[in-house]
N, C-alpha and C. Protein backbone atom coordinates (compact mmCIF):
# COMPACT_ATOMS: atom_id res chain seq x y z
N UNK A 1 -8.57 17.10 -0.42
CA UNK A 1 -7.77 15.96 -0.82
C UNK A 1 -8.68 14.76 -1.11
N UNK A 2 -8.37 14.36 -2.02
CA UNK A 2 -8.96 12.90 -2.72
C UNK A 2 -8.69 11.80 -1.87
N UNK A 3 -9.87 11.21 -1.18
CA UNK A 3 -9.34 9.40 -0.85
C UNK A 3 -8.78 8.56 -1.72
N UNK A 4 -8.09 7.44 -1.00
CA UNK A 4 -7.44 6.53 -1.55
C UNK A 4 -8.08 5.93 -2.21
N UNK A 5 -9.60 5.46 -1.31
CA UNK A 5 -10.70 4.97 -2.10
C UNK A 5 -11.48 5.55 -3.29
N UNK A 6 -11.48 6.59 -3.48
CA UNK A 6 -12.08 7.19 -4.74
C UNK A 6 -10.92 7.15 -6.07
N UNK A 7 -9.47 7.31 -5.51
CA UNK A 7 -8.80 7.12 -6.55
C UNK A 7 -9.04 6.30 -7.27
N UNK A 8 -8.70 4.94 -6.46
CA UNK A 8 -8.81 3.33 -7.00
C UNK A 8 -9.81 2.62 -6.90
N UNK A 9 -11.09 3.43 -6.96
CA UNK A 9 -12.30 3.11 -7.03
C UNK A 9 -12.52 1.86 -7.71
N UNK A 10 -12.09 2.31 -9.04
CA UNK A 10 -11.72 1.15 -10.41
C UNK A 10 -10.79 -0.12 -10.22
N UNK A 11 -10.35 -0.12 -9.41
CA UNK A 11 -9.60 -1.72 -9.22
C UNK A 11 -10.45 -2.47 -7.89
N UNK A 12 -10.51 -3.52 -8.54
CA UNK A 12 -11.09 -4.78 -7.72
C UNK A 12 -9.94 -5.07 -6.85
N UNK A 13 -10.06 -4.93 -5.66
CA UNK A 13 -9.01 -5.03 -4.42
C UNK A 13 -9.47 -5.73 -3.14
N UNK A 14 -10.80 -6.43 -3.50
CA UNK A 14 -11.31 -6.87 -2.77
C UNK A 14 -11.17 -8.53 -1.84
N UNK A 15 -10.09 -8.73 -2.34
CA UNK A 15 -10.03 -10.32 -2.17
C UNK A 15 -8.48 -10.19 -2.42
N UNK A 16 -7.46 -11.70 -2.06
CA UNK A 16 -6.36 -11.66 -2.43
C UNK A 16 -6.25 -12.16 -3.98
N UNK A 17 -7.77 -13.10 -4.04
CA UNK A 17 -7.30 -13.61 -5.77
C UNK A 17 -7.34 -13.08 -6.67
N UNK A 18 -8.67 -11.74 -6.43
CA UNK A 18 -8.57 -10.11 -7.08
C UNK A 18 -7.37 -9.63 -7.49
N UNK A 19 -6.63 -9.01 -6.00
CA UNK A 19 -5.70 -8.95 -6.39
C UNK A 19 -4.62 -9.36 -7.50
N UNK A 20 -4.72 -10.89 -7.09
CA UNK A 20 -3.45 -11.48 -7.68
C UNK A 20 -3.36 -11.57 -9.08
N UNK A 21 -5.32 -11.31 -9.86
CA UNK A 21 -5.33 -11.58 -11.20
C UNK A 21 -4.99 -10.10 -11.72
N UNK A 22 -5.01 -9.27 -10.92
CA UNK A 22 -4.80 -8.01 -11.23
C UNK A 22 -3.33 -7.88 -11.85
N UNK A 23 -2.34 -7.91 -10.86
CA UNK A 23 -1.18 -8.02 -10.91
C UNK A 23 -1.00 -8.72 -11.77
N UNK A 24 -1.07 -9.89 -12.05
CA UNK A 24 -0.44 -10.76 -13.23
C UNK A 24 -0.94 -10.15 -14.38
N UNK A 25 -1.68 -9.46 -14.78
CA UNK A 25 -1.69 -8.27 -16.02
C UNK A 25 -1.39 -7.56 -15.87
N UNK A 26 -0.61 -6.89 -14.87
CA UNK A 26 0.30 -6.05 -14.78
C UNK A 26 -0.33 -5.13 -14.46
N UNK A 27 0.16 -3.72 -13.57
CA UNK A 27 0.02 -2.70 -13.05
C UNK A 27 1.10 -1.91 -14.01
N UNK A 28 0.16 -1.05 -14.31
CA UNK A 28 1.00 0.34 -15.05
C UNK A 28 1.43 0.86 -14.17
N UNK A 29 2.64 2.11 -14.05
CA UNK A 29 3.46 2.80 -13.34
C UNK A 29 2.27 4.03 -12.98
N UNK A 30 1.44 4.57 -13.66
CA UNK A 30 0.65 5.43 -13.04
C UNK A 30 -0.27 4.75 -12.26
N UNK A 31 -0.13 4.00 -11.36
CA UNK A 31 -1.00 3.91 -10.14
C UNK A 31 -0.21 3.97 -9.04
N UNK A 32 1.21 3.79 -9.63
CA UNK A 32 2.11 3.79 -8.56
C UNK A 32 2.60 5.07 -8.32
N UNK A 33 2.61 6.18 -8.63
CA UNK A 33 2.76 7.51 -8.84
C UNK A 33 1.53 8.13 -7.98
N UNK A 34 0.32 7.58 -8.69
CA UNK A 34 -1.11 8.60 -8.16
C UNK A 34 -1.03 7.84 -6.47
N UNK A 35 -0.38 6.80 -6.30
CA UNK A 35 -1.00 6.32 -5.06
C UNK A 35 0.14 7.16 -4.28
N UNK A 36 1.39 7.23 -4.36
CA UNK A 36 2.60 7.81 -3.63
C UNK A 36 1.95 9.09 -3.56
N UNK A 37 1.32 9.74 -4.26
CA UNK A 37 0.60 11.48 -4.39
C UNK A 37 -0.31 11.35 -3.21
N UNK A 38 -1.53 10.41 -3.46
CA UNK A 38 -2.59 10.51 -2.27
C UNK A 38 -1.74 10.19 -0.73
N UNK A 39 -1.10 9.45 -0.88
CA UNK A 39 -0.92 9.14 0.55
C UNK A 39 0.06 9.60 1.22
N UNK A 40 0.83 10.60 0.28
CA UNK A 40 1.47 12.12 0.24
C UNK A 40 3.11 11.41 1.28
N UNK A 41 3.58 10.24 0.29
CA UNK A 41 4.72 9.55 0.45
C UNK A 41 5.73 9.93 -0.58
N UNK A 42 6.94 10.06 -0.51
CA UNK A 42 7.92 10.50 -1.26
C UNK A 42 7.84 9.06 -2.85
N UNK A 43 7.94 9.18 -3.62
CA UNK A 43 8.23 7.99 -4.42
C UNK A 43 9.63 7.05 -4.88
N UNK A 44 10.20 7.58 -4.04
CA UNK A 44 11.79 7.09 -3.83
C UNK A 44 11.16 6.07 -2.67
N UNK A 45 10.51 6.54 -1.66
CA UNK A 45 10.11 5.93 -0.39
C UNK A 45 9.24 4.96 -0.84
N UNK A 46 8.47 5.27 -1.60
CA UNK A 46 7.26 3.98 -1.68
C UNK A 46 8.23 2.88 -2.46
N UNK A 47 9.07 3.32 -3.19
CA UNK A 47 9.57 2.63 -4.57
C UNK A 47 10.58 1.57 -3.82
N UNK A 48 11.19 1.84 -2.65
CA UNK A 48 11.83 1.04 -1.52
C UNK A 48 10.95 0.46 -1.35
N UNK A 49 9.85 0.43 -0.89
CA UNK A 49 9.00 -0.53 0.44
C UNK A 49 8.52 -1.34 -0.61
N UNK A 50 8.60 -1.66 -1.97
CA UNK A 50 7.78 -1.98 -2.62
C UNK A 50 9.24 -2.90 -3.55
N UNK A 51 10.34 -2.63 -2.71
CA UNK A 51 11.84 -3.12 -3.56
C UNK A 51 12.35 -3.36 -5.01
N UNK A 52 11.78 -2.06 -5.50
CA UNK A 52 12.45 -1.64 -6.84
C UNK A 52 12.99 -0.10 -6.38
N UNK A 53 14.03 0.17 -7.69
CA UNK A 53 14.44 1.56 -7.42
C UNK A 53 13.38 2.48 -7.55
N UNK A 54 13.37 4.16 -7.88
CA UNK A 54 12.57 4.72 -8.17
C UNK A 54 12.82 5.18 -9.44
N UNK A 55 14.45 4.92 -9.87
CA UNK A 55 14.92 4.66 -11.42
C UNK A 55 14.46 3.65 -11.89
N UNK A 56 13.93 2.83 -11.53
CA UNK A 56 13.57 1.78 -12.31
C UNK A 56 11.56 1.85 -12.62
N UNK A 57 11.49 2.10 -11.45
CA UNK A 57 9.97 2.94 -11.88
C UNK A 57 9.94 3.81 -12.88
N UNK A 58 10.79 5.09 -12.63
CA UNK A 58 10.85 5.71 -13.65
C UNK A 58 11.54 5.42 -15.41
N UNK A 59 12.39 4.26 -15.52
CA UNK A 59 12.27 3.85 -16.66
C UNK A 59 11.02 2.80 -16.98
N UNK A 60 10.27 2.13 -16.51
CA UNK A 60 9.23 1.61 -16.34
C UNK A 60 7.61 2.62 -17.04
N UNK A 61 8.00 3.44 -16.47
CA UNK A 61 7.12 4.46 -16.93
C UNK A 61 7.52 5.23 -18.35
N UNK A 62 8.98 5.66 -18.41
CA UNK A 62 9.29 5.91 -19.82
C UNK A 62 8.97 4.85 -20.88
N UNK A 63 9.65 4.02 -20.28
CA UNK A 63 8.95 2.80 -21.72
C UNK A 63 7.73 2.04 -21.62
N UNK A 64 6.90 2.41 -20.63
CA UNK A 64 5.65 2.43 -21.14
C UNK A 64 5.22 0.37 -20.59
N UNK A 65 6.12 0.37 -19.79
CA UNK A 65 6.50 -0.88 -19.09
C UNK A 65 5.55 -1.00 -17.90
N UNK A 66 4.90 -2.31 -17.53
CA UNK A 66 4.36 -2.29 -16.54
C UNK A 66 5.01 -3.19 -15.36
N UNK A 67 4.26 -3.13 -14.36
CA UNK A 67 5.27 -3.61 -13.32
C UNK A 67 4.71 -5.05 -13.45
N UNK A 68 6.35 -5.69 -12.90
CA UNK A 68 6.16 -7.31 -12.50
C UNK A 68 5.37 -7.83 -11.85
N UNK A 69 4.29 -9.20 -11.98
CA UNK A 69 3.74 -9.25 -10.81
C UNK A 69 4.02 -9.20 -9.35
N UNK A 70 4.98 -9.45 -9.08
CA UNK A 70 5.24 -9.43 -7.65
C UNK A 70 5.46 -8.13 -6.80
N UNK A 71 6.26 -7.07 -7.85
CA UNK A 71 6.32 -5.34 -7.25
C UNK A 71 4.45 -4.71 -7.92
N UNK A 72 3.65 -5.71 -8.98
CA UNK A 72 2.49 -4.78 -8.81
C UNK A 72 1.17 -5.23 -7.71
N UNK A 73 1.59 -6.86 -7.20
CA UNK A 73 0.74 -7.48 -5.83
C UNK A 73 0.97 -6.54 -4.88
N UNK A 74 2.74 -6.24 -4.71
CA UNK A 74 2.77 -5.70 -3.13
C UNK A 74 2.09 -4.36 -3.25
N UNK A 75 2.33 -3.43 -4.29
CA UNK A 75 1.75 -2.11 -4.37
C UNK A 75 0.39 -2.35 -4.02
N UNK A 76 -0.92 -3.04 -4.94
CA UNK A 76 -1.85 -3.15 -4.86
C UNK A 76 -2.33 -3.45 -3.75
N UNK A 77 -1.52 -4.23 -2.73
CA UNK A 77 -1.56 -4.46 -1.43
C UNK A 77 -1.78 -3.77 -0.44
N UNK A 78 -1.06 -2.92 -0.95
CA UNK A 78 -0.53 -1.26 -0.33
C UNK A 78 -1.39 -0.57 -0.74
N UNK A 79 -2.02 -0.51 -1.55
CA UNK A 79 -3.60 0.04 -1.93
C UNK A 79 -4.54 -0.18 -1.03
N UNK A 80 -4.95 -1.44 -0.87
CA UNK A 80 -5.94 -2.26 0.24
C UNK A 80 -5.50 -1.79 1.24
N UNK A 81 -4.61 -1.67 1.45
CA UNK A 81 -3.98 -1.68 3.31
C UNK A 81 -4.58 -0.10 3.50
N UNK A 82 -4.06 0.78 2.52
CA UNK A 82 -4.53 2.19 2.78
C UNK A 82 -6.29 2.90 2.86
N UNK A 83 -6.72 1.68 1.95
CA UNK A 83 -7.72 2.22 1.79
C UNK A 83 -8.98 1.67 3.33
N UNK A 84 -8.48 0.42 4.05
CA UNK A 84 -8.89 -0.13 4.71
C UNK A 84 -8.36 1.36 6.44
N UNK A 85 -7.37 1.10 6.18
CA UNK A 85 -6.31 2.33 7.48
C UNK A 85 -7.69 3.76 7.66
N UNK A 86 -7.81 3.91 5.89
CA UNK A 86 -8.39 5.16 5.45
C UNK A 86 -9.77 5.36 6.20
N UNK A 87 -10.54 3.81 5.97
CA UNK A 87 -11.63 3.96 6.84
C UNK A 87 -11.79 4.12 8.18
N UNK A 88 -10.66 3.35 8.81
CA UNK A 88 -10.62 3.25 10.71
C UNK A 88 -10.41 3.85 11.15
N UNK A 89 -9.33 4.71 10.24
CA UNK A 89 -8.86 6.27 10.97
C UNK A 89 -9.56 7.48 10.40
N UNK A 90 -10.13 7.52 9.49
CA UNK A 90 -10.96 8.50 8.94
C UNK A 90 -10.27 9.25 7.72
N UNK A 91 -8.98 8.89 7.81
CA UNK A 91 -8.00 9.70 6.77
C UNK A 91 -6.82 9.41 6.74
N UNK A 92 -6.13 9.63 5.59
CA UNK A 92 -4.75 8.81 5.37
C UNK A 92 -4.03 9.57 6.36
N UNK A 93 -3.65 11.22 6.76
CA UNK A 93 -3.16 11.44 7.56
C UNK A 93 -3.29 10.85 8.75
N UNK A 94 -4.29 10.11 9.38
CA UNK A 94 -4.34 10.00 10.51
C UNK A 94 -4.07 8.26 10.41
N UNK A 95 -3.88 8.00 9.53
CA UNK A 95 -3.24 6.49 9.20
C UNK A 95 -1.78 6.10 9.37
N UNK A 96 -1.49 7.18 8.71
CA UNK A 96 -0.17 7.32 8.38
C UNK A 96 0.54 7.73 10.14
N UNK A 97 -0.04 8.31 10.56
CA UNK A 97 0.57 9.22 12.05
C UNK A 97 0.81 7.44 12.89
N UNK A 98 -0.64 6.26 12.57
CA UNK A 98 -0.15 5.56 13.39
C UNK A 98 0.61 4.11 12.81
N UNK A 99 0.89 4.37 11.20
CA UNK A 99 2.18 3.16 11.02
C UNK A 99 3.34 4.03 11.37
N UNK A 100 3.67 5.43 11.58
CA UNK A 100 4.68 5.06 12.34
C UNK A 100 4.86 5.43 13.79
N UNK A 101 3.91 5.37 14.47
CA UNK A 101 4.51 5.25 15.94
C UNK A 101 4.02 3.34 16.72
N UNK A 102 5.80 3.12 17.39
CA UNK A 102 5.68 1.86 17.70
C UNK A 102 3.99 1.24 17.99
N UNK A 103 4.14 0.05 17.85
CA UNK A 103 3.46 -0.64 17.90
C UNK A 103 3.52 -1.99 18.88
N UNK A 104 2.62 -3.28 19.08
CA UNK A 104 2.94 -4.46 19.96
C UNK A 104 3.49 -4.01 20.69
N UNK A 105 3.70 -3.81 21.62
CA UNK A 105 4.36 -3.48 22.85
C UNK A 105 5.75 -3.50 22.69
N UNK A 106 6.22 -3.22 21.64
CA UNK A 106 7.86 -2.88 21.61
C UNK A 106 8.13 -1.59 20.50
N UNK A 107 8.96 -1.42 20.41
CA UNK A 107 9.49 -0.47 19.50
C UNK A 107 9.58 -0.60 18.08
N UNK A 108 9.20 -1.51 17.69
CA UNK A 108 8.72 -1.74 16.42
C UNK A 108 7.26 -1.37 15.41
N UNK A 109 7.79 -0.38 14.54
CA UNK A 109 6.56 -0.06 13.93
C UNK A 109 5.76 -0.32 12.61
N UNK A 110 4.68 -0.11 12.80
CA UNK A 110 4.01 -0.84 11.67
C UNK A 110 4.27 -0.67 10.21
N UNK A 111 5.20 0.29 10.37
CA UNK A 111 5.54 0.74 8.56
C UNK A 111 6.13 -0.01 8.47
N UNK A 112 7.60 -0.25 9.15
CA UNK A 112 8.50 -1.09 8.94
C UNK A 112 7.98 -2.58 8.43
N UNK A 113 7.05 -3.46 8.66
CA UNK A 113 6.80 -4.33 8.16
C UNK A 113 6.11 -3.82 6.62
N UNK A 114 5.80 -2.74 5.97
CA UNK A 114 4.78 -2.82 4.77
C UNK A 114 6.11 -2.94 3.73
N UNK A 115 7.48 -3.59 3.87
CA UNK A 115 8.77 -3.98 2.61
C UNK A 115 8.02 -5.70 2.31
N UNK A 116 7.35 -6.19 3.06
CA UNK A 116 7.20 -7.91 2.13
C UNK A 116 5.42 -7.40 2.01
N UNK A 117 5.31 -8.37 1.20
CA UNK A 117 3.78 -8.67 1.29
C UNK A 117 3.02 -9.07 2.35
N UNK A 118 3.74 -10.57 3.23
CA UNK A 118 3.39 -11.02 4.11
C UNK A 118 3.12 -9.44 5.43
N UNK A 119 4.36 -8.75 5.45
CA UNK A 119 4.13 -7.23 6.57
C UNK A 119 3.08 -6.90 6.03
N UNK A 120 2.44 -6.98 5.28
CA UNK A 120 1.35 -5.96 4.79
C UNK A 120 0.19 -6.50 5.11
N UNK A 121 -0.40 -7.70 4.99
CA UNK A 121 -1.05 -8.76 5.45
C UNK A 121 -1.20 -8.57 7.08
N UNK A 122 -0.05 -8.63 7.22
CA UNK A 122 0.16 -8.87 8.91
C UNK A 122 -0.59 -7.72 9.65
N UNK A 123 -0.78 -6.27 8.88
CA UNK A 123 -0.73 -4.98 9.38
C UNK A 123 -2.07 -4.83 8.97
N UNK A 124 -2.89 -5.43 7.96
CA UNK A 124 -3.84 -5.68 7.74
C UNK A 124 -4.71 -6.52 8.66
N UNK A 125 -4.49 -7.10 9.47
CA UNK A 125 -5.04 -8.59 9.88
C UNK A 125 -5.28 -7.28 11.37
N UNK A 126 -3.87 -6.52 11.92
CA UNK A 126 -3.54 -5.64 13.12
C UNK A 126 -4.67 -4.88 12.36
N UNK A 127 -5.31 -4.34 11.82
CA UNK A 127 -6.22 -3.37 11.27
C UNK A 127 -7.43 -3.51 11.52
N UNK A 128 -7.91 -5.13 11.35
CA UNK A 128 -8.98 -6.06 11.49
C UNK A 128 -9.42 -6.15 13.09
N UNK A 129 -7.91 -6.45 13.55
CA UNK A 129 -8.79 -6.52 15.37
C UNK A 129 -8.77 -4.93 15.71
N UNK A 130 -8.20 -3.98 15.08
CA UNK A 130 -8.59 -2.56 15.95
C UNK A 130 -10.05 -2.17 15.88
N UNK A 131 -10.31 -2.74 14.30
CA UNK A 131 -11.82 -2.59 13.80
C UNK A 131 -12.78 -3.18 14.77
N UNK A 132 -12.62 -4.61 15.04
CA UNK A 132 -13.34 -5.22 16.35
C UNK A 132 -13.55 -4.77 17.53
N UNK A 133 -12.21 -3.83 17.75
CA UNK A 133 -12.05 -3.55 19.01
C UNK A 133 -11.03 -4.01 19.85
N UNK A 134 -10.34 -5.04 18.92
CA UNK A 134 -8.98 -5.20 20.41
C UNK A 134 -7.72 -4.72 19.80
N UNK A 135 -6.78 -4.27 21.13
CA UNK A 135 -5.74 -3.68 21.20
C UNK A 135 -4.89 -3.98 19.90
N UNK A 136 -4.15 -3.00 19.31
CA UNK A 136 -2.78 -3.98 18.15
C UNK A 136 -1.76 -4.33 18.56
């Protein structure tokens, strides 16, 4: 299986202003497809967390439409977040195993925040102190 990071080798994801110039030229629908493949997420599922339909992706992609900035920031976001997870845990499976079991000392888990940008950030930042070394 292909990393997240080798997929999207080619996008500058390195910064939020990266990002943001990214997005405002828009993200084509095939990154949003190849990324739901690597990180072996349903695309109905990603297409929620990311709050468009997956009909609307998929007419997006028929007409050759790219996404809005704001559904192609959070994706790209969701890029970074994975590819960062990818390194700490060694592999998206083993990333994935821990956005969803609770988290902070309550029953709340870390997927559940990756629907805004700001959750994604937040889960990012929780990514940063595991990297250091302290608890999430």
């Amino acid at each position: 299986m292909e990393s997240v990071r080798s997929i999207f080798k080619d996008l500058d994801l390195s910064s939020d202003y990266a990002i943001i110039v990214l997005a405002r030229k828009g993200v084509h629908t095939r990154v949003f497809y190849d990324f739901a493949e690597a990180i072996k997420m349903p695309e109905k599922t990603l297409a929620i967390m990311i709050n468009l339909s997956s009909r609307t992706i998929s007419n997006y992609n028929a007409s050759d439409k790219r996404l809005d900035a704001p559904y192609g920031e959070h994706l790209l976001k969701l890029i970074a977040l994975y590819e960062k997870g990818e390194i700490l845990f060694g592999n998206v499976s083993e990333f994935n195993y821990w956005l969803a079991k609770p988290s902070w000392n309550s029953a709340e888990k870390p997927l559940s925040w990756l629907s805004t940008s700001g959750g994604v950030s937040f889960v990012s930042e929780e990514l940063d102190r595991l990297a250091e070394g302290y608890p999430a």
